[in-house]
C-alpha atoms as a PDB file:
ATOM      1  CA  UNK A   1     -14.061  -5.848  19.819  1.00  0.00           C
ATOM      2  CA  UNK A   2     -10.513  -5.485  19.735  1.00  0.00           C
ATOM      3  CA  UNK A   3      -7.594  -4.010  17.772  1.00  0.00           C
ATOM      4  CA  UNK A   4      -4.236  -6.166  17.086  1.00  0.00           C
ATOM      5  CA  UNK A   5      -1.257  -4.459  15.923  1.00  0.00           C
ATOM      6  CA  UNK A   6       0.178  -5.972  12.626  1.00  0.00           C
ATOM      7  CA  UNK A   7       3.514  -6.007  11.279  1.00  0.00           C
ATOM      8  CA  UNK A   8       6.076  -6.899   8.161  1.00  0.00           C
ATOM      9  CA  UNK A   9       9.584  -7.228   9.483  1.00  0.00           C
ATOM     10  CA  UNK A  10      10.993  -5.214   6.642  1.00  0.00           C
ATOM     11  CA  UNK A  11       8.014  -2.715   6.405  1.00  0.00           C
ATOM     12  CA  UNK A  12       7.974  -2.046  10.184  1.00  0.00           C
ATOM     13  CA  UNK A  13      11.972  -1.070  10.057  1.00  0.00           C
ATOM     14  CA  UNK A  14      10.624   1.719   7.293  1.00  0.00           C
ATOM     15  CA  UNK A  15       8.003   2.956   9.290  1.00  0.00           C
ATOM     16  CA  UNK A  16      10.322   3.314  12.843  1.00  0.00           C
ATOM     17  CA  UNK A  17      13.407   5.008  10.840  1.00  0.00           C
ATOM     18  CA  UNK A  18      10.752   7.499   9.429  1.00  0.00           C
ATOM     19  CA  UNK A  19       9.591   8.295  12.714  1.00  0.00           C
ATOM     20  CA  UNK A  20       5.932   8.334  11.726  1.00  0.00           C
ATOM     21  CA  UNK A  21       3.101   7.917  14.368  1.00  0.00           C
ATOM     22  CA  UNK A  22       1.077   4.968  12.847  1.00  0.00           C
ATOM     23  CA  UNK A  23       0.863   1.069  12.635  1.00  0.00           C
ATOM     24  CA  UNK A  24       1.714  -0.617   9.471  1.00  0.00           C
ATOM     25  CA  UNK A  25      -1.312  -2.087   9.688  1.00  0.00           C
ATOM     26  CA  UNK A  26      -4.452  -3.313  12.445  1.00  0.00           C
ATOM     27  CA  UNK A  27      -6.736  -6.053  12.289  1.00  0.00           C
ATOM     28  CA  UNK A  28     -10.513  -5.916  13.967  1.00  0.00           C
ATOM     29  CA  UNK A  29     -14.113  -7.016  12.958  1.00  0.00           C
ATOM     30  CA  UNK A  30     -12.990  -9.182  10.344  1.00  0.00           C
ATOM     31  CA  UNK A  31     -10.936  -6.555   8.921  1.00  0.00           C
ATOM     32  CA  UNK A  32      -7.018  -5.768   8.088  1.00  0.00           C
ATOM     33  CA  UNK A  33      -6.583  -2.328   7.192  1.00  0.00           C
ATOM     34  CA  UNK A  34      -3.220  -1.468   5.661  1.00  0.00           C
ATOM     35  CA  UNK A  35      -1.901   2.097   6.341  1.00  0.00           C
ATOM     36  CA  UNK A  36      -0.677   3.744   2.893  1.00  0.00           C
ATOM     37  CA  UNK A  37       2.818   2.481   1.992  1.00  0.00           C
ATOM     38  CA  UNK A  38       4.969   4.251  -0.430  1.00  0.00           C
ATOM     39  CA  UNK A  39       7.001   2.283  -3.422  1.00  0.00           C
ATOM     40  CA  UNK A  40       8.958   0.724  -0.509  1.00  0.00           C
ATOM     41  CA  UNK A  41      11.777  -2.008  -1.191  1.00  0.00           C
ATOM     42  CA  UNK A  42      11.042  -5.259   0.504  1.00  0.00           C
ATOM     43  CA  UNK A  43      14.171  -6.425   0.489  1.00  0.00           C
ATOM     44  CA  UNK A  44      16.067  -3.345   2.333  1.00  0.00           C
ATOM     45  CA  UNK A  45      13.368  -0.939   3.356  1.00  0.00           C
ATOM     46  CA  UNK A  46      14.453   1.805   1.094  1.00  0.00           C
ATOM     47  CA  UNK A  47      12.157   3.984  -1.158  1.00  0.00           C
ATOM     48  CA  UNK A  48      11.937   2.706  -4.732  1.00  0.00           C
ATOM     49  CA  UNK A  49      13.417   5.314  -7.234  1.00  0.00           C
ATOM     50  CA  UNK A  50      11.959   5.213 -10.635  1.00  0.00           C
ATOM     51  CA  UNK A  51       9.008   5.656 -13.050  1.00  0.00           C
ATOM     52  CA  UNK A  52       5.164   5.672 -11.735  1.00  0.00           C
ATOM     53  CA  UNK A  53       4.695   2.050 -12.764  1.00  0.00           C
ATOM     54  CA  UNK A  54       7.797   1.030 -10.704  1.00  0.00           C
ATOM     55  CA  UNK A  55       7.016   2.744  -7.707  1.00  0.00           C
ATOM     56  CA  UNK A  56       2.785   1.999  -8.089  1.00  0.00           C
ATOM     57  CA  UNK A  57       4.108  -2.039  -8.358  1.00  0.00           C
ATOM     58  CA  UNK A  58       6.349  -1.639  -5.301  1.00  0.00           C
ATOM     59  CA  UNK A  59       3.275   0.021  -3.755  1.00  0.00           C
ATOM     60  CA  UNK A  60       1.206  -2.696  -4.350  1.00  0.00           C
ATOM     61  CA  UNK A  61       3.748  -5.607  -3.332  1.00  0.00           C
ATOM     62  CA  UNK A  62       4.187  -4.195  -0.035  1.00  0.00           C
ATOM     63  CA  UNK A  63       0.697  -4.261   0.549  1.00  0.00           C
ATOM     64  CA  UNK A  64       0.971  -7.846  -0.432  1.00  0.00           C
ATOM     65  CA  UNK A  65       3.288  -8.612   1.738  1.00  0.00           C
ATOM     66  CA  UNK A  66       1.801  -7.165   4.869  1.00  0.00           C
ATOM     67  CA  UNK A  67      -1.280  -8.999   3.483  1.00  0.00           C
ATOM     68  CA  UNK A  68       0.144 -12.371   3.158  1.00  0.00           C
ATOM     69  CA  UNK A  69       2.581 -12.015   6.616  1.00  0.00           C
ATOM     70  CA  UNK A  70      -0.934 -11.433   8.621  1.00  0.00           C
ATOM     71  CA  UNK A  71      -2.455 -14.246   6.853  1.00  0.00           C
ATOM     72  CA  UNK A  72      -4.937 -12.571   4.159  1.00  0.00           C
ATOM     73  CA  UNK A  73      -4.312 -12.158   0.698  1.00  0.00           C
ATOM     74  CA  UNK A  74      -4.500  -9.712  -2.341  1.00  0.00           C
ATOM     75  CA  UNK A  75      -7.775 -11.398  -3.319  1.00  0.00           C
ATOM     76  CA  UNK A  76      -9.967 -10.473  -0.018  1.00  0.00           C
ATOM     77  CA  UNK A  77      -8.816  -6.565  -0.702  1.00  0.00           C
ATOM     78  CA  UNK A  78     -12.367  -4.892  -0.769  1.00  0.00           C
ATOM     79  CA  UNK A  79     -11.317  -1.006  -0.868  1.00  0.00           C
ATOM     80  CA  UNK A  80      -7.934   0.563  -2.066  1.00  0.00           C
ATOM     81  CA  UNK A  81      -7.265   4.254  -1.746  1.00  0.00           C
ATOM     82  CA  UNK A  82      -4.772   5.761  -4.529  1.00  0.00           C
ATOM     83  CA  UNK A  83      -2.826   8.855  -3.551  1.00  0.00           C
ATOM     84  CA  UNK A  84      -0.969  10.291  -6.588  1.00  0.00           C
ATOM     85  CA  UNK A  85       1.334  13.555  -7.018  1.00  0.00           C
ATOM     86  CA  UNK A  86      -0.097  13.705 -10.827  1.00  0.00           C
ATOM     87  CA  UNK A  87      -3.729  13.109 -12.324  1.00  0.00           C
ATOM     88  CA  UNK A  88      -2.117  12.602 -15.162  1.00  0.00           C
ATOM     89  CA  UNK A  89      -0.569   9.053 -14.630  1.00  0.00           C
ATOM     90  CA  UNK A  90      -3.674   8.234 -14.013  1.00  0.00           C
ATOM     91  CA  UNK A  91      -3.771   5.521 -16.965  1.00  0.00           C
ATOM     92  CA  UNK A  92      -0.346   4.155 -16.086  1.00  0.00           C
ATOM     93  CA  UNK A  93      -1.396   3.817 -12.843  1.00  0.00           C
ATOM     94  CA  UNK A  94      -4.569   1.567 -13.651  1.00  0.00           C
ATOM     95  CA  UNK A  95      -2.184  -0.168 -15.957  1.00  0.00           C
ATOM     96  CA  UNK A  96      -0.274  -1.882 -13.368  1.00  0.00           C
ATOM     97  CA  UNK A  97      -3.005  -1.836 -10.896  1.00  0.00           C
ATOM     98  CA  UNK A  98      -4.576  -4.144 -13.212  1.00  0.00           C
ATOM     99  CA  UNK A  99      -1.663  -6.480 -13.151  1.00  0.00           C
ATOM    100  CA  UNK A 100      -2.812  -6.880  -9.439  1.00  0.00           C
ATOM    101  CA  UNK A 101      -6.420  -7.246  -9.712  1.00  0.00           C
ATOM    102  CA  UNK A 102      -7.162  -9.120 -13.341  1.00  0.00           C
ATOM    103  CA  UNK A 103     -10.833  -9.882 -12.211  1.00  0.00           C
ATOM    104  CA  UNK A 104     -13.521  -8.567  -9.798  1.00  0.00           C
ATOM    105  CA  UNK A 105     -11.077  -5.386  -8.556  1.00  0.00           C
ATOM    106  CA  UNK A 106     -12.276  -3.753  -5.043  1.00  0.00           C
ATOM    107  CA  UNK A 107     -13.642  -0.739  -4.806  1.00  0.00           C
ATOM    108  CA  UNK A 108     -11.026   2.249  -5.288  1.00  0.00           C
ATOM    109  CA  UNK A 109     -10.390   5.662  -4.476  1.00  0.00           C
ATOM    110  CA  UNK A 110      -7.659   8.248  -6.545  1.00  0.00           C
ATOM    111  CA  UNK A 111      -6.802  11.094  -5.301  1.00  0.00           C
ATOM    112  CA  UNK A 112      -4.347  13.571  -6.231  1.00  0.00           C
ATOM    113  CA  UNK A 113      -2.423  14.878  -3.319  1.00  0.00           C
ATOM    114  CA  UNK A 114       0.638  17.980  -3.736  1.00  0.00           C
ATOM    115  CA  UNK A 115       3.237  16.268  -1.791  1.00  0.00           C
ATOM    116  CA  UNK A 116       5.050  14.048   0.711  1.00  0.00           C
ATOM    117  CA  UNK A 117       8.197  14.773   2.970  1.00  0.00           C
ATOM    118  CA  UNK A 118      10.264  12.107   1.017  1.00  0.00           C
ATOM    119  CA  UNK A 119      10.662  11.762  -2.369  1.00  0.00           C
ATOM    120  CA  UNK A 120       7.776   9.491  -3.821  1.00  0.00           C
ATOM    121  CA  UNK A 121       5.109   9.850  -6.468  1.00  0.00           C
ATOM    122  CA  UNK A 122       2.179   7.201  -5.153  1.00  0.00           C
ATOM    123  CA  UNK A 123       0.858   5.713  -2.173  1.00  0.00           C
ATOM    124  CA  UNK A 124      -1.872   2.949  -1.858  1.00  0.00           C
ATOM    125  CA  UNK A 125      -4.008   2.198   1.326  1.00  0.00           C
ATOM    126  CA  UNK A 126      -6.040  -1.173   1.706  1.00  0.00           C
ATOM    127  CA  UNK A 127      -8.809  -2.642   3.939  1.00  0.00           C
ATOM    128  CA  UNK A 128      -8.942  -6.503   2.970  1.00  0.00           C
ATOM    129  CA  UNK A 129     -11.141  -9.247   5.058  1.00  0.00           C
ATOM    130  CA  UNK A 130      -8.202 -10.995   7.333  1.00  0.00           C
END
């Protein structure tokens, strides 16, 4: 078995100006597991400033995209992880997350975490089949 770097061209800039020690994403076994992305812009890289449904959308389109460049989709997600700053949003949250997954939603995680080193209120992980 064998591990394969995946990337987003927009994404990946994010990631290297951030200086972080991970890959956007790897595919093996079948699998594509997406490292947690913040409320990321697709269009210029830059973090998303607004309201927890804004930045838990932007969240969730990024993970699209990385999805749909490596040739999966939103449909074969079969586990999310939720990181929050605040239990509390936890119904606005699900609200949009819902937008995403109308039917059969994968399995999910939340979890409240205290902070990041950049300004950001959510980040979502995913392991989809590729």
């Amino acid at each position: 078995m064998t591990k394969e770097v995946l990337t987003h061209p927009v994404l990946q800039q994010m990631i290297n100006k951030g200086n972080v020690p991970l890959s956007l994403a790897t595919r093996g076994a079948g699998l594509i597991f997406v490292s947690g992305l913040p409320p990321v812009s697709l269009e210029t890289g830059a973090l998303i400033d607004g309201g927890i449904e804004e930045q838990t959308r932007a969240s969730l389109n990024a993970i699209k995209a990385v999805l749909e460049a490596n040739g999966s989709t939103m449909d074969k997600i079969l586990k999310c992880t939720v990181f929050a700053v605040n239990a509390g949003q936890f119904d606005r949250v699900n609200a949009v997350y819902a937008e995403f997954f109308p039917e059969d939603p994968p399995a999910r995680t939340f979890v409240t975490v205290g902070s990041w080193p950049w300004a950001f209120d959510i980040e979502i992980e995913a392991v989809a089949l590729a």
